[in-house]
Each structure stands twice: as structure tokens, then as C-alpha cells.
PDB file of N, CA and C in Angstrom:
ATOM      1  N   UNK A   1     -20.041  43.574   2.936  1.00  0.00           N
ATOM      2  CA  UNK A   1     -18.910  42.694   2.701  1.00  0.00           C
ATOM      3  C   UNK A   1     -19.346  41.254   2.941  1.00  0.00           C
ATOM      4  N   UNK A   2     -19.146  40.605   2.141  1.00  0.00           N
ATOM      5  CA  UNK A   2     -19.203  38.825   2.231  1.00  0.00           C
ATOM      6  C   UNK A   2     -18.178  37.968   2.810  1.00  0.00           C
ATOM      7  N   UNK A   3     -18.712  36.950   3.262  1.00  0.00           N
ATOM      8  CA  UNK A   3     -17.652  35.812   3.917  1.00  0.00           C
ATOM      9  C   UNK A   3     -17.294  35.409   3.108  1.00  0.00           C
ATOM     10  N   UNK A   4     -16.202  35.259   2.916  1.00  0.00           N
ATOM     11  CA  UNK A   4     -15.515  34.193   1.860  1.00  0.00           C
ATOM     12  C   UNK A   4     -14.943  33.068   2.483  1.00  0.00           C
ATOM     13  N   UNK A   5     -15.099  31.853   1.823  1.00  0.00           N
ATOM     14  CA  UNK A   5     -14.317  30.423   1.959  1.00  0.00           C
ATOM     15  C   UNK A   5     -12.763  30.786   2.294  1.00  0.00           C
ATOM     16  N   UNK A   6     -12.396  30.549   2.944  1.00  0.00           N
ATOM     17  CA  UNK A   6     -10.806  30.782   3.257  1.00  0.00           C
ATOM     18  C   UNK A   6     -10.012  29.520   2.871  1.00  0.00           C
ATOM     19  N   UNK A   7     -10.923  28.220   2.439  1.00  0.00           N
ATOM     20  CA  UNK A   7     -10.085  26.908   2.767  1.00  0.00           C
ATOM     21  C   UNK A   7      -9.719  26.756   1.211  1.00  0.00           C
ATOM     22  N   UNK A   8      -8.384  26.575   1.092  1.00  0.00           N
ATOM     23  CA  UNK A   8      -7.515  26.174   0.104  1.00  0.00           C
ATOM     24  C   UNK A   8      -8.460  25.058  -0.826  1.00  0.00           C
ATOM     25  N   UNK A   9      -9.115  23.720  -0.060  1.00  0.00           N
ATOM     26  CA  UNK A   9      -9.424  22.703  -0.636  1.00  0.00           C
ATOM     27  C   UNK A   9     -10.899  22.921  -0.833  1.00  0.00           C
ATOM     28  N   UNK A  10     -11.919  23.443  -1.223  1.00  0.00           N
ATOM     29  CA  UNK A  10     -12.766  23.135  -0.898  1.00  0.00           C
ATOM     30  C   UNK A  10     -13.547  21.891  -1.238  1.00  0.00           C
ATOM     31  N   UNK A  11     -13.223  20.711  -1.371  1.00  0.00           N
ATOM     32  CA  UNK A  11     -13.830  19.613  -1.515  1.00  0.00           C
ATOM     33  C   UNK A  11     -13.674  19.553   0.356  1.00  0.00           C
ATOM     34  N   UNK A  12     -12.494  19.910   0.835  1.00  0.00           N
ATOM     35  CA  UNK A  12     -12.221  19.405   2.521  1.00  0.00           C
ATOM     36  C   UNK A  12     -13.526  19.795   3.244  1.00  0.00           C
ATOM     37  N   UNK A  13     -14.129  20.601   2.453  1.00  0.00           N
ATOM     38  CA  UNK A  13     -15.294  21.369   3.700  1.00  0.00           C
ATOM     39  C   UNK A  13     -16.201  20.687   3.469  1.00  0.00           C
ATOM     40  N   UNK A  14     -16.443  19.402   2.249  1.00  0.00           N
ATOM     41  CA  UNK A  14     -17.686  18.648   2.437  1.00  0.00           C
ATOM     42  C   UNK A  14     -17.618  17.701   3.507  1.00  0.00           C
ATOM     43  N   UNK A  15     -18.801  17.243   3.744  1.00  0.00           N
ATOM     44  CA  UNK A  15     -19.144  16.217   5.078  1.00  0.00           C
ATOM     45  C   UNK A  15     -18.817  15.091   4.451  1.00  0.00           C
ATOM     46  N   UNK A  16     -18.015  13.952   4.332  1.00  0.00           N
ATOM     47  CA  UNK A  16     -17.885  12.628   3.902  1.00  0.00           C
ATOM     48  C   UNK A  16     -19.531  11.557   3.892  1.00  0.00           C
ATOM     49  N   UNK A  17     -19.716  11.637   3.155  1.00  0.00           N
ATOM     50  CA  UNK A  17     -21.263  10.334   3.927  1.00  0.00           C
ATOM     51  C   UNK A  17     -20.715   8.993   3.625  1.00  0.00           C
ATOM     52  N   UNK A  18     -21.095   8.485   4.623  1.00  0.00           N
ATOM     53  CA  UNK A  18     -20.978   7.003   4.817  1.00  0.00           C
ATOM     54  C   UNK A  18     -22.230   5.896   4.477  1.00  0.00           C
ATOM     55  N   UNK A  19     -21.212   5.007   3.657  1.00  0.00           N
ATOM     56  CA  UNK A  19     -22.749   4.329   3.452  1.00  0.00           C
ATOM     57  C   UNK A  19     -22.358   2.951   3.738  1.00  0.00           C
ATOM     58  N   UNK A  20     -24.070   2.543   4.252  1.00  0.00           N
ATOM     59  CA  UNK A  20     -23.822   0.713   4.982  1.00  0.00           C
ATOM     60  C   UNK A  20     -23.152  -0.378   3.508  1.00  0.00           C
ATOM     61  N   UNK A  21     -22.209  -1.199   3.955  1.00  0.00           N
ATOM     62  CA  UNK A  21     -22.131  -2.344   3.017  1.00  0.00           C
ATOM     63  C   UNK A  21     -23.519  -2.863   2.108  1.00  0.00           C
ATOM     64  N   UNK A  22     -24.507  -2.761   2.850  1.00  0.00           N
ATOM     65  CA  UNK A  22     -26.114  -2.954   2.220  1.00  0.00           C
ATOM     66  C   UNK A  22     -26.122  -2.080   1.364  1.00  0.00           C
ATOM     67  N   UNK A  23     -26.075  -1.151   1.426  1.00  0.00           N
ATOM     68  CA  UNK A  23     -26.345  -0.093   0.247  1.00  0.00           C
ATOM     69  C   UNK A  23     -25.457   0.113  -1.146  1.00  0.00           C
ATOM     70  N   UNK A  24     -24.058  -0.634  -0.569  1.00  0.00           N
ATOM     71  CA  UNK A  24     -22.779  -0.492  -1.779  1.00  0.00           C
ATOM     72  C   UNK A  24     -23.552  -1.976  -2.698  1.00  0.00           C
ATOM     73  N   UNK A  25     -23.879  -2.525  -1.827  1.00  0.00           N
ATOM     74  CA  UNK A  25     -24.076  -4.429  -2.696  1.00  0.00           C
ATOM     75  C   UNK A  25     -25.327  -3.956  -3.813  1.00  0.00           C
ATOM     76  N   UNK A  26     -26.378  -3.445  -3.062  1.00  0.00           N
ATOM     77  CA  UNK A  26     -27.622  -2.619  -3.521  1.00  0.00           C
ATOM     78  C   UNK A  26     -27.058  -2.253  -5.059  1.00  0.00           C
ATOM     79  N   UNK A  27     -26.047  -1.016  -5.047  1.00  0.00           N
ATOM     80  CA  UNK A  27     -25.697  -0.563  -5.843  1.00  0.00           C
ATOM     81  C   UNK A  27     -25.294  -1.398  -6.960  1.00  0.00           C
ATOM     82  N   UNK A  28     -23.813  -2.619  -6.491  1.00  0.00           N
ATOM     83  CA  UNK A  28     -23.315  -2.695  -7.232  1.00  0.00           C
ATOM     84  C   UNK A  28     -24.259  -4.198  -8.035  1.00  0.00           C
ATOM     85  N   UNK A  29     -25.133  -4.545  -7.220  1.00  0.00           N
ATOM     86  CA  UNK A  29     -25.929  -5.521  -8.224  1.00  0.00           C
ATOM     87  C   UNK A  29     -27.014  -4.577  -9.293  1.00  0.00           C
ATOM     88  N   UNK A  30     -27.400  -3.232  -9.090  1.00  0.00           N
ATOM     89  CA  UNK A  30     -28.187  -2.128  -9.980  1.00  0.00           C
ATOM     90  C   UNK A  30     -26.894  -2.349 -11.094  1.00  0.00           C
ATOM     91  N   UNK A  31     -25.505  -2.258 -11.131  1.00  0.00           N
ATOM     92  CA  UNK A  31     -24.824  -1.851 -12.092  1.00  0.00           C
ATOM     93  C   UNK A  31     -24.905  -3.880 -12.891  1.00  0.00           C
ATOM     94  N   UNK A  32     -24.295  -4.269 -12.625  1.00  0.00           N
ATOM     95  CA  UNK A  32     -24.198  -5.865 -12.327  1.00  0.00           C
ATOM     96  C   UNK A  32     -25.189  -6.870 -13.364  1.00  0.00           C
ATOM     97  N   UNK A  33     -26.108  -6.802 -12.556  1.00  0.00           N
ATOM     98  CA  UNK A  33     -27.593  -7.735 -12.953  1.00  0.00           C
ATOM     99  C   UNK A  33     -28.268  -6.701 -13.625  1.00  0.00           C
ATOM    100  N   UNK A  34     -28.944  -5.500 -14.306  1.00  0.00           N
ATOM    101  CA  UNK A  34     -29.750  -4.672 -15.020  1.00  0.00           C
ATOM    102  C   UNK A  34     -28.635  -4.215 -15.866  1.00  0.00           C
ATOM    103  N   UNK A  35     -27.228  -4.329 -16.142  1.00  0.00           N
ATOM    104  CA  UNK A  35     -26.343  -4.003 -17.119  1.00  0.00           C
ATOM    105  C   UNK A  35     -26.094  -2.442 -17.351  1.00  0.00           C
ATOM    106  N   UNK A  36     -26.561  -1.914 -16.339  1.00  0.00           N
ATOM    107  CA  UNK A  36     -26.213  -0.326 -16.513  1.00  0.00           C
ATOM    108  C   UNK A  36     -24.819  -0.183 -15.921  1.00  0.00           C
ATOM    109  N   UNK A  37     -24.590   1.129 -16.661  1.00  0.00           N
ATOM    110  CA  UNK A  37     -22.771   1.416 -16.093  1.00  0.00           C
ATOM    111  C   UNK A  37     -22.822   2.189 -14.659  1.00  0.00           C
ATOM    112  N   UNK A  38     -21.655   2.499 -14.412  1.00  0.00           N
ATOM    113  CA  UNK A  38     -21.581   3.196 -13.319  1.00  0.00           C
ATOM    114  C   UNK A  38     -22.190   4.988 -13.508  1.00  0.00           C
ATOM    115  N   UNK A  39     -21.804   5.186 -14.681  1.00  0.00           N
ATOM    116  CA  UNK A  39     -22.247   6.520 -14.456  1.00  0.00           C
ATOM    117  C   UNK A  39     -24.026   6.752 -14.362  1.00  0.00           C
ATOM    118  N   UNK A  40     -24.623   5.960 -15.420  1.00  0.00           N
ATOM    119  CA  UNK A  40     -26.303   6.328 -15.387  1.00  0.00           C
ATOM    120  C   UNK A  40     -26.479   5.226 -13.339  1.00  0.00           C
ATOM    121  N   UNK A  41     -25.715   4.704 -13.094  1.00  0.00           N
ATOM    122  CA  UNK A  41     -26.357   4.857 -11.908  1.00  0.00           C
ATOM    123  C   UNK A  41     -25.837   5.481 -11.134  1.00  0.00           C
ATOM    124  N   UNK A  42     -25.080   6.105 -11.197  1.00  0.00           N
ATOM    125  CA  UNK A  42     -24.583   7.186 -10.192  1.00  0.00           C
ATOM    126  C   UNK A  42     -25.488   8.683 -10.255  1.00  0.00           C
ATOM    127  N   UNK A  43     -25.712   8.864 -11.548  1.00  0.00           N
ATOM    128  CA  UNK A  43     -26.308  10.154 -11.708  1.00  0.00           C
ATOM    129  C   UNK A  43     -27.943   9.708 -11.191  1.00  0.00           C
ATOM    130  N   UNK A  44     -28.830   8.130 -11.218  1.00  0.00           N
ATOM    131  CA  UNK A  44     -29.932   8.110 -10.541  1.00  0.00           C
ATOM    132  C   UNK A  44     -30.082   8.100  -9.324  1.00  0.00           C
ATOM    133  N   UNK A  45     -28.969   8.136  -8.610  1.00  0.00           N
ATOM    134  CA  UNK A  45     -28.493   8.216  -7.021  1.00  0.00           C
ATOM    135  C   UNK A  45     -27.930   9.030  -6.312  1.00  0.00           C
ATOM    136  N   UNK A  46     -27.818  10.334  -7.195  1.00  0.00           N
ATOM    137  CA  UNK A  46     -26.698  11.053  -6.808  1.00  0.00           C
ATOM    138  C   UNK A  46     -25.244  10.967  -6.323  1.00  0.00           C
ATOM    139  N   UNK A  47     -24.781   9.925  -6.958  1.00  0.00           N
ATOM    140  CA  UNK A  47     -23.251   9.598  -6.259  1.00  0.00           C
ATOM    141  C   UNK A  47     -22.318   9.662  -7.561  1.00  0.00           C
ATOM    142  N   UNK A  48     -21.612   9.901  -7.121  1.00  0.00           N
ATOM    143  CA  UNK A  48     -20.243  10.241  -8.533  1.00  0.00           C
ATOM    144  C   UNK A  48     -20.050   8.719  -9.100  1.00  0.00           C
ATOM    145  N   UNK A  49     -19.986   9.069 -10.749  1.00  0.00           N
ATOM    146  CA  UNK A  49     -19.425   7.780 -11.320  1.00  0.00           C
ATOM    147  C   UNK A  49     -17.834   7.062 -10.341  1.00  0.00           C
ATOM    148  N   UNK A  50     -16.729   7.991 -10.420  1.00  0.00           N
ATOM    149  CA  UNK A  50     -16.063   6.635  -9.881  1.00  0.00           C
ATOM    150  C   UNK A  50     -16.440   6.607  -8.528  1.00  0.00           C
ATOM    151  N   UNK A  51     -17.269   6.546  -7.643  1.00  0.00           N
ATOM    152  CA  UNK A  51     -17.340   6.500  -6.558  1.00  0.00           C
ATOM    153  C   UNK A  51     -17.778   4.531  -7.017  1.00  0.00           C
ATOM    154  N   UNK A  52     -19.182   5.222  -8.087  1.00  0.00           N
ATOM    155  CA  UNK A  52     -19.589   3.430  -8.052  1.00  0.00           C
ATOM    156  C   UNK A  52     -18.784   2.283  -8.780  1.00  0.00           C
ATOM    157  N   UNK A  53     -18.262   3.101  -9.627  1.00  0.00           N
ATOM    158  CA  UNK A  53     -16.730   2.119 -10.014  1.00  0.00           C
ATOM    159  C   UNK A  53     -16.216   1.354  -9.356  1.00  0.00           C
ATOM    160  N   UNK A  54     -15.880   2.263  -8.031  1.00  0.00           N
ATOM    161  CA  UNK A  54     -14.598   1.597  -7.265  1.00  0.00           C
ATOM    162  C   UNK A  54     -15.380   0.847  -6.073  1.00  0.00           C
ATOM    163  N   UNK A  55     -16.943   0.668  -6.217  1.00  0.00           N
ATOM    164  CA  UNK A  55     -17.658  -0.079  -4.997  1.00  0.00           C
ATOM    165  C   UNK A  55     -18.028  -1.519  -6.144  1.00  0.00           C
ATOM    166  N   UNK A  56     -17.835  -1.306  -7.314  1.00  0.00           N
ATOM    167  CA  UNK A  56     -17.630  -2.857  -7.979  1.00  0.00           C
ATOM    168  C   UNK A  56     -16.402  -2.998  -8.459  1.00  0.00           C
ATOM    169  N   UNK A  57     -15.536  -2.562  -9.017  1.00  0.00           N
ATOM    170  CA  UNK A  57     -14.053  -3.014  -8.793  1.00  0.00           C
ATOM    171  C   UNK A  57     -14.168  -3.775  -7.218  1.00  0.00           C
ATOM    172  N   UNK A  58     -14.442  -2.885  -5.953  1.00  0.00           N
ATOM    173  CA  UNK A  58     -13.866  -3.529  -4.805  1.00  0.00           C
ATOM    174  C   UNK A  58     -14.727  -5.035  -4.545  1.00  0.00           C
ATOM    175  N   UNK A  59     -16.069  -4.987  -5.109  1.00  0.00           N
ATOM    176  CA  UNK A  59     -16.912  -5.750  -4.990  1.00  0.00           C
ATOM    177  C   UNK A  59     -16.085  -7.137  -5.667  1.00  0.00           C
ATOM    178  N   UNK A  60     -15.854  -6.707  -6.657  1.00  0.00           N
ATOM    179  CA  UNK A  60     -14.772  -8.260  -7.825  1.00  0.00           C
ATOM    180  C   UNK A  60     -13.950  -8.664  -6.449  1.00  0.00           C
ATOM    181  N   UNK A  61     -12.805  -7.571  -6.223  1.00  0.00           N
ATOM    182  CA  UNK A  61     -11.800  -8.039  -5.245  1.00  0.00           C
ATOM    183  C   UNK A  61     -12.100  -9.164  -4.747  1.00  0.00           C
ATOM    184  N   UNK A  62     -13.217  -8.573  -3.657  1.00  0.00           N
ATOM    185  CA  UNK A  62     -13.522  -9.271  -2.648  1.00  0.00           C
ATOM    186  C   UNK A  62     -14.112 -10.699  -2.554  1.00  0.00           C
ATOM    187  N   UNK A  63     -14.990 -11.110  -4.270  1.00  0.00           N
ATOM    188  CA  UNK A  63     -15.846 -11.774  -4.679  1.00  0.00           C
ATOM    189  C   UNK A  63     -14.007 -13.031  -4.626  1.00  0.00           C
ATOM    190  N   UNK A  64     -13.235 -12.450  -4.948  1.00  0.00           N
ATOM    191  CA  UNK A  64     -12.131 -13.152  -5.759  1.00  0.00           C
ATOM    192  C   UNK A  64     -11.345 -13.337  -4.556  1.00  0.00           C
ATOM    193  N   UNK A  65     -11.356 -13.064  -3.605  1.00  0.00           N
ATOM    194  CA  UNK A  65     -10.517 -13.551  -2.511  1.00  0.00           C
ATOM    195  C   UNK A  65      -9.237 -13.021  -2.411  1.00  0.00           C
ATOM    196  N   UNK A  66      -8.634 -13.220  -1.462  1.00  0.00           N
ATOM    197  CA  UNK A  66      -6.814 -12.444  -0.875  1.00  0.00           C
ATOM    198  C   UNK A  66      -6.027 -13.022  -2.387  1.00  0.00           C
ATOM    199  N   UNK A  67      -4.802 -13.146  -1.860  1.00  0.00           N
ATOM    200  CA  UNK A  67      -3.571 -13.524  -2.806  1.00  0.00           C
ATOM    201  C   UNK A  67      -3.514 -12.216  -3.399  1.00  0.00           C
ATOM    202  N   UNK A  68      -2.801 -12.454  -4.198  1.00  0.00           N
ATOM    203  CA  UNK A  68      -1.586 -10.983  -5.254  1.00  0.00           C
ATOM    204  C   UNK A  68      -2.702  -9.903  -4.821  1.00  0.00           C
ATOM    205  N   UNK A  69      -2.358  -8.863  -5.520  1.00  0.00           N
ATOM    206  CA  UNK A  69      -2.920  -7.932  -5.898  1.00  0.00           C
ATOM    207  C   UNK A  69      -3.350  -7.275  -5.125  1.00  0.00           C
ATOM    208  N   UNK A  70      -5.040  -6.244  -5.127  1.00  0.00           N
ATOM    209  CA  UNK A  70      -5.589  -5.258  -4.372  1.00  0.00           C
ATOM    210  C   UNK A  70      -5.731  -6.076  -3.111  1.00  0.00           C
ATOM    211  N   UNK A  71      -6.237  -5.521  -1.910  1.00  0.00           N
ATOM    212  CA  UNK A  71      -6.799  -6.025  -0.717  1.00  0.00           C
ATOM    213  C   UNK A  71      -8.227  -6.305  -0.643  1.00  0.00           C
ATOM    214  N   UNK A  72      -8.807  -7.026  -0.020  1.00  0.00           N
ATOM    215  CA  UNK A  72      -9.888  -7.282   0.136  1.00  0.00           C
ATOM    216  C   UNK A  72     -10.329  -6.462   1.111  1.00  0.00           C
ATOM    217  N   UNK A  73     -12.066  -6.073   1.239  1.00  0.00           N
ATOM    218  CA  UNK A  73     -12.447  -5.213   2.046  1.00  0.00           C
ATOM    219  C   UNK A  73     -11.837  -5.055   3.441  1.00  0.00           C
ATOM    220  N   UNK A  74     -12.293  -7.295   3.454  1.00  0.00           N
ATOM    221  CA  UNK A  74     -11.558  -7.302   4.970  1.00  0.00           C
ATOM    222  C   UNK A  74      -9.930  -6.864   5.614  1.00  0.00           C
ATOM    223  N   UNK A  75      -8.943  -7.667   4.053  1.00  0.00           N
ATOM    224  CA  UNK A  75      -7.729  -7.350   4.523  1.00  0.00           C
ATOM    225  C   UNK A  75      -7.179  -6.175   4.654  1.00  0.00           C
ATOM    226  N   UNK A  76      -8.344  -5.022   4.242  1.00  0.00           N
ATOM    227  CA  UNK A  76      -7.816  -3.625   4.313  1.00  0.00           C
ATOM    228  C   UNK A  76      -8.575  -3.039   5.640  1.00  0.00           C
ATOM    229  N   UNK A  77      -9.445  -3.909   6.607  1.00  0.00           N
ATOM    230  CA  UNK A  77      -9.982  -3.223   7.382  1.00  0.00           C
ATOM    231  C   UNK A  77      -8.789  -3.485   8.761  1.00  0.00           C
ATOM    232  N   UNK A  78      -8.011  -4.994   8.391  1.00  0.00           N
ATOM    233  CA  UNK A  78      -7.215  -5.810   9.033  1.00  0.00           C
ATOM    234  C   UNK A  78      -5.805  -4.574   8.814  1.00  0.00           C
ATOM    235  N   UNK A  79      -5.840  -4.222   8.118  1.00  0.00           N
ATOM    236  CA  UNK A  79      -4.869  -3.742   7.606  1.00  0.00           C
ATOM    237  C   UNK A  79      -4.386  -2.086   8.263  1.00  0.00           C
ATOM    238  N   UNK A  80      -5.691  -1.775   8.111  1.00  0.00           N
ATOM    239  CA  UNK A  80      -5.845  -0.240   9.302  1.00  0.00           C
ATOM    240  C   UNK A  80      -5.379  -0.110  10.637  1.00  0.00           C
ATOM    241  N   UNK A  81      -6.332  -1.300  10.845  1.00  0.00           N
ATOM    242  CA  UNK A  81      -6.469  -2.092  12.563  1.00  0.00           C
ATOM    243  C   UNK A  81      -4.935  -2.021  13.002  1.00  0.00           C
ATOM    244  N   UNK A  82      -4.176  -2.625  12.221  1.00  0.00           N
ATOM    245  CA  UNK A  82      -2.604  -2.836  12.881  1.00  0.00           C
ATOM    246  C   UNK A  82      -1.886  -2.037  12.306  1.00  0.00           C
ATOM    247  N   UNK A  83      -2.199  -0.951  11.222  1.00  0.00           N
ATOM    248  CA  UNK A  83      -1.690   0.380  11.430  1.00  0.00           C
ATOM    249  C   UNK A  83      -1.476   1.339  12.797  1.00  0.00           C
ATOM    250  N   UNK A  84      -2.721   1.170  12.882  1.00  0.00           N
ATOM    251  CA  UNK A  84      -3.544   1.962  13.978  1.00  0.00           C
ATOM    252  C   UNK A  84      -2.437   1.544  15.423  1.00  0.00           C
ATOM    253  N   UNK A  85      -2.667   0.328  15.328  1.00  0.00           N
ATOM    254  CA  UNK A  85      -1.914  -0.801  16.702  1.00  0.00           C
ATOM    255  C   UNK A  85      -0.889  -0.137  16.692  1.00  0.00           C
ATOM    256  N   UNK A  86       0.030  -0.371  15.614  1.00  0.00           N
ATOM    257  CA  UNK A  86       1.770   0.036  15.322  1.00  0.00           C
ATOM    258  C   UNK A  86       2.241   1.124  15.906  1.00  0.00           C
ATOM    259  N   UNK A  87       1.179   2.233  15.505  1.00  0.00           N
ATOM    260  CA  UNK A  87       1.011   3.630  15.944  1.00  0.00           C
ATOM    261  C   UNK A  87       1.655   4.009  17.337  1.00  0.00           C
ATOM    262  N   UNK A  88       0.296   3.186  17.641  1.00  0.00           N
ATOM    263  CA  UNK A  88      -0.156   3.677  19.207  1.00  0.00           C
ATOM    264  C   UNK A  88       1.165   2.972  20.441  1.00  0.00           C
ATOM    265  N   UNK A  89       2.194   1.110  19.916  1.00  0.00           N
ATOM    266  CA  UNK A  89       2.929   0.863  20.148  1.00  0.00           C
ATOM    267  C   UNK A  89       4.289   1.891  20.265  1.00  0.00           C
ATOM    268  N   UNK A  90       4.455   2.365  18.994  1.00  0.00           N
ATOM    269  CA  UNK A  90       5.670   3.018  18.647  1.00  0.00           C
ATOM    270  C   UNK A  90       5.351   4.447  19.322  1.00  0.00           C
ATOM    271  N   UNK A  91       4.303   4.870  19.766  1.00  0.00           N
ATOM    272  CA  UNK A  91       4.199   6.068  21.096  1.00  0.00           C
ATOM    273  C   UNK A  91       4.254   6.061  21.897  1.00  0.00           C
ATOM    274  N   UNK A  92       3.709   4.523  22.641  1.00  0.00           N
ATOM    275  CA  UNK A  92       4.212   3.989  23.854  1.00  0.00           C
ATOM    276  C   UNK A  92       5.912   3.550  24.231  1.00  0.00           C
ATOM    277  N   UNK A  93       6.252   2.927  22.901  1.00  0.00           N
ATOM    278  CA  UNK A  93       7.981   2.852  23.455  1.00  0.00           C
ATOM    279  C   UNK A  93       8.624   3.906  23.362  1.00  0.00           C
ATOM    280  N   UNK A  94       7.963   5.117  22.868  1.00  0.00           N
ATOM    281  CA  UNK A  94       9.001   6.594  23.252  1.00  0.00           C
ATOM    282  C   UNK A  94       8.805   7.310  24.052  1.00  0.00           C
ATOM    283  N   UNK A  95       7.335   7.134  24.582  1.00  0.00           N
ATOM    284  CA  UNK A  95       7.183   7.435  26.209  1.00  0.00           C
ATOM    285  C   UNK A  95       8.497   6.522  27.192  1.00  0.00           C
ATOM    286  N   UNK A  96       7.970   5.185  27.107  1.00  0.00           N
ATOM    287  CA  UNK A  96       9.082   4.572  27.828  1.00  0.00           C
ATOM    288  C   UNK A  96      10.247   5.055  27.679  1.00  0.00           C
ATOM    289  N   UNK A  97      10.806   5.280  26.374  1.00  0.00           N
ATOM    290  CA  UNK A  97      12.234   5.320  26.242  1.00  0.00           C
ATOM    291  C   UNK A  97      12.636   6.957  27.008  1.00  0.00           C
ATOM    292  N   UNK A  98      11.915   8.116  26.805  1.00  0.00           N
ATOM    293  CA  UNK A  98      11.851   9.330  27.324  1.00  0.00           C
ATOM    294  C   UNK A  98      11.778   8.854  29.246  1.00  0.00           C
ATOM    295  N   UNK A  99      10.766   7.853  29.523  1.00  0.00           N
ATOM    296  CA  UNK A  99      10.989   8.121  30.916  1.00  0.00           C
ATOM    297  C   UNK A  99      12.061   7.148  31.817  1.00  0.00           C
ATOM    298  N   UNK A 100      12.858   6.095  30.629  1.00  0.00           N
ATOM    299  CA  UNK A 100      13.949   5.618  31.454  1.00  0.00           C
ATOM    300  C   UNK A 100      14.880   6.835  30.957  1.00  0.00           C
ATOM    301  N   UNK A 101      15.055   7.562  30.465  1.00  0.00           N
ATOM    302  CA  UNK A 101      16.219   8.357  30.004  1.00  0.00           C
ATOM    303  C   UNK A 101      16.164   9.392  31.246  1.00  0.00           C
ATOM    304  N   UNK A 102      14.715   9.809  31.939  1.00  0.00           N
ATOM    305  CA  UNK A 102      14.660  10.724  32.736  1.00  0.00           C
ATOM    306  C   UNK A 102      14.811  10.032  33.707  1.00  0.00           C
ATOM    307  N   UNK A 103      14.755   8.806  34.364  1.00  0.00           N
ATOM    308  CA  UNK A 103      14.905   8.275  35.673  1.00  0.00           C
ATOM    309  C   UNK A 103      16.460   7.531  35.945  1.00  0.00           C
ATOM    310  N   UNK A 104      17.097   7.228  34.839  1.00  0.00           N
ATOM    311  CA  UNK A 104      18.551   7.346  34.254  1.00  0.00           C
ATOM    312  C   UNK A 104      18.864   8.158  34.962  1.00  0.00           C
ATOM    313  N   UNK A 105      18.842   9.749  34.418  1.00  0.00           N
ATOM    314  CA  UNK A 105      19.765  10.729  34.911  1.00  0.00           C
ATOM    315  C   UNK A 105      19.666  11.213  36.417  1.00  0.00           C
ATOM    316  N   UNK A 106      18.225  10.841  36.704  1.00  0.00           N
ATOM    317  CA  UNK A 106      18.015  11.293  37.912  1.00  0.00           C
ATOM    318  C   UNK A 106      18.440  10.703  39.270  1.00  0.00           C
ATOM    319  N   UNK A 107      18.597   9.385  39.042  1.00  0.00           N
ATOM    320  CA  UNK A 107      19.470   8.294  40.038  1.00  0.00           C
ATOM    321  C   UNK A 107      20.735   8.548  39.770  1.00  0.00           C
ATOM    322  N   UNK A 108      21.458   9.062  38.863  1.00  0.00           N
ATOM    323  CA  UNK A 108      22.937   9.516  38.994  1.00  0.00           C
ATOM    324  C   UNK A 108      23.057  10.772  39.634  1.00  0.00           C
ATOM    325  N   UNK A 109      22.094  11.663  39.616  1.00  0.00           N
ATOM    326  CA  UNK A 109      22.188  13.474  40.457  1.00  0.00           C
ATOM    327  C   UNK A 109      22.225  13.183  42.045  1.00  0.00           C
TER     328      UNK A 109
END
């Protein structure tokens, strides 16, 4: 009898790789300056066409600065950051709010 994959997604069971900003710029000047598209350099690198798409789309963004539209690398890293913050705030005031509600009732018993 064989193991079978049990996971619904299996893209979920791949490892994400991360790659340095050096290596996306790398890329997106190979597509850029030598005039090749995203796909013949994706397939000489092993990385999926829109993967390198969306590392020169983001590359324009960023080249082009804030105002309207998409976010810039930075304003989306800015952007996490005080997600993240908001989070961790709005868990802290329901702790608080849970432990005046319990020290509330308990000074009236």
C-alpha cells in the first residue's frame, strides 16, 4: 500500500523560495536590457513566467514612485508592518477589555 498526499492543495506542500532583491534586479535587467520576455527567461532559470512578470511590473512601480495606483515595494513592506501593528493592538485592547470586565465584577462580589 502507498502513501498518498492527503493535502487538498498541493501547490501548499511546496517550500516557498525566497529570493534577495539582487537577484529579482539581476533578473529583471536579463528581461529589460537583452530584450527577452519573461517567459524564455524564466524557463533559463527555472522560475515561472508570471513569477518574472510580476518582478518587472513591480520593478516599473517602484522605478515610478508612490501616488495612485499599485504600491511600491516599500509602501507594501510599510504596509504589512502596520497591519501586523493593528493586529497585535486590537489583541491587546481585548485582553484589556476582558480583564477590566473581570476585575469589574469582582470588586462588586
Amino acid at each position: 500500500m502507498t502513501k498518498t498526499n492527503m493535502s487538498k492543495n498541493p501547490k501548499s506542500d511546496k517550500k516557498k523560495r525566497k529570493f534577495t532583491p539582487e537577484y529579482k534586479a539581476q533578473v529583471v535587467r536579463m528581461c529589460r536590457e537583452e530584450g527577452r520576455n519573461a517567459a524564455e527567461v524564466g524557463r533559463e532559470l527555472g522560475l515561472a513566467r508570471t513569477v518574472v512578470s510580476n518582478w518587472v511590473k513591480q520593478a516599473s512601480i517602484d522605478e515610478k514612485g508612490g501616488g495612485t495606483g499599485p504600491l511600491t515595494s516599500e509602501e507594501r513592506a510599510e504596509y504589512l508592518a502596520l497591519k501586523r501593528e493593528n493586529k497585535k493592538l486590537r489583541q491587546e485592547r481585548e485582553i484589556l477589555r476582558h480583564a477590566t470586565a473581570f476585575f469589574a465584577k469582582e470588586s462588586t462580589t
